[in-house]
N, C-alpha and C. Protein backbone atom coordinates (compact mmCIF):
# COMPACT_ATOMS: atom_id res chain seq x y z
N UNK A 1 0.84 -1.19 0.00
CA UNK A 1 0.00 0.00 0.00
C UNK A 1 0.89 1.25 0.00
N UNK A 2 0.65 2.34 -0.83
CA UNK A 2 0.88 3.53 -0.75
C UNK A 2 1.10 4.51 -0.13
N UNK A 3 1.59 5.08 0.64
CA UNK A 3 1.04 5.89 1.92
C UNK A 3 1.31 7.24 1.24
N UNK A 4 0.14 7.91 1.59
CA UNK A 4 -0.18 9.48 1.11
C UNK A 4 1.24 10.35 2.16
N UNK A 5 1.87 11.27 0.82
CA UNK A 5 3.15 11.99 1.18
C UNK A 5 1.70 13.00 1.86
N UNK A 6 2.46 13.91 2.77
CA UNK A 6 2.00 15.37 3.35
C UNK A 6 3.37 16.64 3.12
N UNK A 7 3.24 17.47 2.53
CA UNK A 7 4.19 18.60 2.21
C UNK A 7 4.20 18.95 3.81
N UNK A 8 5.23 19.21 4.47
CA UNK A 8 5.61 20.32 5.57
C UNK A 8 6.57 21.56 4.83
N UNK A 9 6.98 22.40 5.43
CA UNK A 9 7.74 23.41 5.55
C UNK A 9 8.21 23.07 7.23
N UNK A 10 9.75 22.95 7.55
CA UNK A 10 10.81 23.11 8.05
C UNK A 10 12.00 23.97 8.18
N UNK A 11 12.21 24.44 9.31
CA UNK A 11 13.34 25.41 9.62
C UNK A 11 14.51 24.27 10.27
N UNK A 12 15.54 24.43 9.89
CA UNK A 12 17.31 23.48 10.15
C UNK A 12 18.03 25.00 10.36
N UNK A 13 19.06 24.01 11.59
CA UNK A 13 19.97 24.60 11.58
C UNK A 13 20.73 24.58 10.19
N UNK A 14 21.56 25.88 10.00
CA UNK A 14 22.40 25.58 9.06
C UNK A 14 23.31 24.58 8.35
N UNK A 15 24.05 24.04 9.80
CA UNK A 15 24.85 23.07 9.78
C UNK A 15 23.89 22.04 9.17
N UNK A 16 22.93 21.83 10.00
CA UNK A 16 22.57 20.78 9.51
C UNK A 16 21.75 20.83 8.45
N UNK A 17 21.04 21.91 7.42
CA UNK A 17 20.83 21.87 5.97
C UNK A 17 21.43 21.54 4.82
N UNK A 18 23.15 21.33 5.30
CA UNK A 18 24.83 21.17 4.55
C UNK A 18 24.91 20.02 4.51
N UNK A 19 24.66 18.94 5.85
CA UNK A 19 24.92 17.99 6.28
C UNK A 19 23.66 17.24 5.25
N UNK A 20 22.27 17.09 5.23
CA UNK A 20 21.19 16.81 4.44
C UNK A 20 21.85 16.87 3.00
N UNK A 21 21.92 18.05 2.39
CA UNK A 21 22.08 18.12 1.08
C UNK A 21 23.71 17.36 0.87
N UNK A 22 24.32 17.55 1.25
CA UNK A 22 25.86 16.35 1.15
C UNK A 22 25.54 15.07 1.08
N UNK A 23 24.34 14.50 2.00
CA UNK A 23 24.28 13.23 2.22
C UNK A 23 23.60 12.48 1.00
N UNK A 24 22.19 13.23 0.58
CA UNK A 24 21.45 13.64 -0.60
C UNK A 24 22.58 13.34 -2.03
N UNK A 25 23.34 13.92 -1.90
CA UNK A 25 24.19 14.29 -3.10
C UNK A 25 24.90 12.82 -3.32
N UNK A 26 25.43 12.40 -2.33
CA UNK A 26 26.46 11.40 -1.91
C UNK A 26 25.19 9.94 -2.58
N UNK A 27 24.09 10.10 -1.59
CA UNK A 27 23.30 9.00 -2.00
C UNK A 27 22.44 9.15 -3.49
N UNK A 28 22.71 10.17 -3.73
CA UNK A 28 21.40 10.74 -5.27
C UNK A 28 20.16 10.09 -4.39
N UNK A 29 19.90 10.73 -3.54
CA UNK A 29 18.38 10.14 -2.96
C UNK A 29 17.57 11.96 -2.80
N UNK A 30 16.60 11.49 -2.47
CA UNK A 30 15.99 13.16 -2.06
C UNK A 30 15.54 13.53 -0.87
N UNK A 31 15.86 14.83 -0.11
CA UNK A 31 16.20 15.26 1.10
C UNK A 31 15.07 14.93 1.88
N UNK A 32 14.21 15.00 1.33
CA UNK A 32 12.63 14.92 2.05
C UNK A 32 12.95 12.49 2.31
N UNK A 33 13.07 12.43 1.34
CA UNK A 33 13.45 10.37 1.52
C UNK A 33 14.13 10.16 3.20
N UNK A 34 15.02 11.25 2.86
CA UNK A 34 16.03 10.87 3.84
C UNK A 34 15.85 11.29 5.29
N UNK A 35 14.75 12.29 5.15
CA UNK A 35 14.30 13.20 6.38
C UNK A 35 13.20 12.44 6.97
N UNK A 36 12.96 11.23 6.22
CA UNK A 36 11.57 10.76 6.89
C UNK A 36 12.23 9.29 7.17
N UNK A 37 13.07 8.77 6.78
CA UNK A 37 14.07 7.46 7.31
C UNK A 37 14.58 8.13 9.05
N UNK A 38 15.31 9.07 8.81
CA UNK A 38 16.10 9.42 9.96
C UNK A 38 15.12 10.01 11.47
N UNK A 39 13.75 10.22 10.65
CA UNK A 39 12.64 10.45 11.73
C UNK A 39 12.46 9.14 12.12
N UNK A 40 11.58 8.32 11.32
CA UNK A 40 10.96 7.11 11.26
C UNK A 40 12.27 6.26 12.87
N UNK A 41 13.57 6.53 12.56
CA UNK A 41 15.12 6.17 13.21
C UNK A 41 14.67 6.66 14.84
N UNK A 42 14.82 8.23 14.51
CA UNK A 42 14.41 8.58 15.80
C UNK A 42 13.33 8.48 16.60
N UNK A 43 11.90 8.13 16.15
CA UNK A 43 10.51 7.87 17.00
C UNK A 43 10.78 6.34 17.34
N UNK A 44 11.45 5.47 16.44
CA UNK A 44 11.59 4.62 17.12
C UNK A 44 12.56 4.30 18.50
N UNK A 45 13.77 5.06 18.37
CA UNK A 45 14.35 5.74 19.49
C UNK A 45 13.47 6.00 20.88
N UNK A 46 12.70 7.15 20.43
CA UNK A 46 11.68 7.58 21.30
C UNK A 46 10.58 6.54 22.16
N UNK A 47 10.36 6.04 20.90
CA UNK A 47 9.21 4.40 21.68
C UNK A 47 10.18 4.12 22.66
N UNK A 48 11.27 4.02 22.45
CA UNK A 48 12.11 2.96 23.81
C UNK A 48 12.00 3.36 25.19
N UNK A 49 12.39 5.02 24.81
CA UNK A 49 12.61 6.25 25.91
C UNK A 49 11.09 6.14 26.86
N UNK A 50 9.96 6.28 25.92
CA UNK A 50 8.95 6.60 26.54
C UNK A 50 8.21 4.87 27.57
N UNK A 51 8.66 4.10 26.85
CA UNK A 51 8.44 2.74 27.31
C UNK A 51 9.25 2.19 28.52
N UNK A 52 10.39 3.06 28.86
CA UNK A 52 11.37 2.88 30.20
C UNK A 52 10.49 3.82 30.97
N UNK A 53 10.04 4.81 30.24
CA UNK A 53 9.64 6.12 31.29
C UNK A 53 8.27 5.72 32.16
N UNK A 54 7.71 4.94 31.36
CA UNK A 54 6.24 4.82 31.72
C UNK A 54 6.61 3.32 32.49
N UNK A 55 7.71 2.73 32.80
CA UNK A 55 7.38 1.45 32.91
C UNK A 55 7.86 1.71 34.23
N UNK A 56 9.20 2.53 34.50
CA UNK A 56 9.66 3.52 35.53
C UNK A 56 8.41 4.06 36.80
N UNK A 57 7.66 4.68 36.16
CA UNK A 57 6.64 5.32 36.47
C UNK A 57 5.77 3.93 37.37
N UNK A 58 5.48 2.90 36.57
CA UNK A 58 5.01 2.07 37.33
C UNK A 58 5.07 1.38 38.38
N UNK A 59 6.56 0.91 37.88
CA UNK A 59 7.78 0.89 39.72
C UNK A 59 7.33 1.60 40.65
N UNK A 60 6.98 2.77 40.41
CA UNK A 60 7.08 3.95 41.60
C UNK A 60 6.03 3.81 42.25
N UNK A 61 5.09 3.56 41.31
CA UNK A 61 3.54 3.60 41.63
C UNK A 61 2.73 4.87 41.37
N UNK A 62 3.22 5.66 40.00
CA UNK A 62 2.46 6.63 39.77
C UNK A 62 1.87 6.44 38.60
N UNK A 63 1.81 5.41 38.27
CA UNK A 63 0.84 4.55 37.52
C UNK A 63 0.08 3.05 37.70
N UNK A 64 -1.51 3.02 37.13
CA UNK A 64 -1.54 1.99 38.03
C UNK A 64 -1.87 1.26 36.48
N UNK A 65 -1.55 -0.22 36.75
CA UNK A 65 -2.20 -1.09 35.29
C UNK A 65 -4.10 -1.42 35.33
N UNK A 66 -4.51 -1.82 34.30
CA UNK A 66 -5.87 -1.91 34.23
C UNK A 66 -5.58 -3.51 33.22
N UNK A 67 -6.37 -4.17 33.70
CA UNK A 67 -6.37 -5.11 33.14
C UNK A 67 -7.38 -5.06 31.98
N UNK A 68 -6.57 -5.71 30.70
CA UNK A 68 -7.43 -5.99 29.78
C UNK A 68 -8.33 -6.38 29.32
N UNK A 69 -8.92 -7.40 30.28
CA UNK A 69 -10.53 -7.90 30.12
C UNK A 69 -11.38 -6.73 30.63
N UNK A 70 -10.95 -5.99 31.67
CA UNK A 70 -11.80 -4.69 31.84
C UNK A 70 -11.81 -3.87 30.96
N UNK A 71 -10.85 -3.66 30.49
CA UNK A 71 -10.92 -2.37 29.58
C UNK A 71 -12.03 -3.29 28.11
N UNK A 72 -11.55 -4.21 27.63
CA UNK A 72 -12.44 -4.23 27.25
C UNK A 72 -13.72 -4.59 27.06
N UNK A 73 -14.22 -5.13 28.43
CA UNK A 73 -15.94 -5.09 28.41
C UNK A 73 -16.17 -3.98 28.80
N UNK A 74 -15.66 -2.61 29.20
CA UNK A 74 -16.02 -1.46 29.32
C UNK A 74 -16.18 -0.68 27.87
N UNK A 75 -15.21 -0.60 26.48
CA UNK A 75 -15.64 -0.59 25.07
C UNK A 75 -16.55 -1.68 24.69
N UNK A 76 -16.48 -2.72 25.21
CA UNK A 76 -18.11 -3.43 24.30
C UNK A 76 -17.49 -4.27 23.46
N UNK A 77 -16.08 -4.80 24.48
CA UNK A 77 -15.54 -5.55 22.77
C UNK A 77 -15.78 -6.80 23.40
């Protein structure tokens, strides 16, 4: 399946607008290809971060778990 592009507009540091278009050049790929690999890189990064944080959180006890058969006979599933 296809996945529908979305145009943004983005502000870079300088350095790193040099660093993009070099890499671009080096790979003949296009800046926007490469800007959505190196995201796609970093949220997965992020999943990890936020999955220690919240799991952290649970240790402590400032989160509590809900079990899944509740949650879902409370949606109706």
């Amino acid at each position: 399946m296809i996945e529908k592009h979305v145009r943004m507009n983005v502000t870079l540091p300088e350095s790193v607008a040099r660093e993009l278009t070099l890499i671009a050049d080096e790979f003949n790929d296009k800046k926007s290809r490469i800007v959505a690999k190196a995201l796609e890189l970093y949220f997965d990064e992020i999943d990890g971060q936020i999955a220690e944080k919240r799991l952290n959180e649970l240790k402590q006890g400032g989160t509590k778990l809900v079990d899944a058969e509740k949650v879902w006979k409370e949606l109706g599933l």
